[in-house]
Protein backbone atom coordinates (compact mmCIF):
# COMPACT_ATOMS: atom_id res chain seq x y z
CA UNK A 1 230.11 182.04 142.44
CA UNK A 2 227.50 183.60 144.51
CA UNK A 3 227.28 186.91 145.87
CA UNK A 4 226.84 187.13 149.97
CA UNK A 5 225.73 189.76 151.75
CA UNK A 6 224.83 190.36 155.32
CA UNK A 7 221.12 190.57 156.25
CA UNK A 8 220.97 194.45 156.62
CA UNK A 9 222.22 194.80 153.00
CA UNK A 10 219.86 191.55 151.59
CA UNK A 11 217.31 193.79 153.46
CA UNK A 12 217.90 197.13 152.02
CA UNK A 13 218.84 195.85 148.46
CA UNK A 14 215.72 194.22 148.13
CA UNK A 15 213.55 196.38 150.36
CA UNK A 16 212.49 194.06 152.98
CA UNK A 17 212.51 194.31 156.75
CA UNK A 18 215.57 192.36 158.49
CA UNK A 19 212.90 190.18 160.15
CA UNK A 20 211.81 189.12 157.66
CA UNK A 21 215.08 188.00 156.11
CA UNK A 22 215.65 186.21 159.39
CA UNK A 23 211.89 184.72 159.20
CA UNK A 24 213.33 183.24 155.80
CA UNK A 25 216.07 182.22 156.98
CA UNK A 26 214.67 179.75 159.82
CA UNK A 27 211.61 178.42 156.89
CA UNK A 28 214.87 177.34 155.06
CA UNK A 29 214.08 179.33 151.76
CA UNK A 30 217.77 180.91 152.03
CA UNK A 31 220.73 179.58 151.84
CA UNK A 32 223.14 181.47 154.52
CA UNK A 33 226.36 181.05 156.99
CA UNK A 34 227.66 182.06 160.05
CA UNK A 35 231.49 182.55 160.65
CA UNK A 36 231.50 183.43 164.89
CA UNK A 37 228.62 186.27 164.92
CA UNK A 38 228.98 187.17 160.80
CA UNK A 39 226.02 185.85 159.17
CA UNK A 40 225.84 185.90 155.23
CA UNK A 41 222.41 185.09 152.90
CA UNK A 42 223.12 184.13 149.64
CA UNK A 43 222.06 186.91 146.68
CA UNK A 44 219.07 185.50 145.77
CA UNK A 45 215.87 187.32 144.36
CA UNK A 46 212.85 187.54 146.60
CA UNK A 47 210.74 186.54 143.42
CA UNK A 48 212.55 183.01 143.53
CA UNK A 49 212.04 182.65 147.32
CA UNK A 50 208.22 183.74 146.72
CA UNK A 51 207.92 181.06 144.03
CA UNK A 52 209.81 178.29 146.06
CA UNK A 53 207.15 179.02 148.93
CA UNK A 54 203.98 178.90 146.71
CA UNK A 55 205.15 175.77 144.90
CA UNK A 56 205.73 173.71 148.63
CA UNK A 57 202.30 175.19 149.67
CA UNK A 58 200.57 174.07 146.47
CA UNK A 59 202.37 170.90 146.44
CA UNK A 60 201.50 169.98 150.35
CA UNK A 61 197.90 171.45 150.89
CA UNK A 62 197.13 171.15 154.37
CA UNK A 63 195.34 168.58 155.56
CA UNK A 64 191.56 168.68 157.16
């Protein structure tokens, strides 16, 4: 079972800006849900999110 927390406490716990929990959000890299207004983010380690990123931008290099 995960842990959920809102995006102020992903933010603080992990020492992020809430923009950028919200930029993460929209670039799919966490999984989240809204009940009315209440968002939740899934607990989930920045490091894992870093590594998901770098692995999609190694995998698809741009193309000339």
């Amino acid at each position: 079972m995960s842990d959920w927390l809102t995006v102020r406490q992903y933010a603080t716990k992990y020492a992020i800006s809430p923009k950028t929990v919200h930029k993460w959000k929209q670039a799919g890299y966490l999984d989240f849900y809204v009940v009315g207004r209440c968002l939740r983010v899934e607990n989930r380690s920045p490091k894992a999110i870093v590594r998901q990123s770098m692995s999609i931008s190694i995998s698809h290099p741009p193309k000339p």
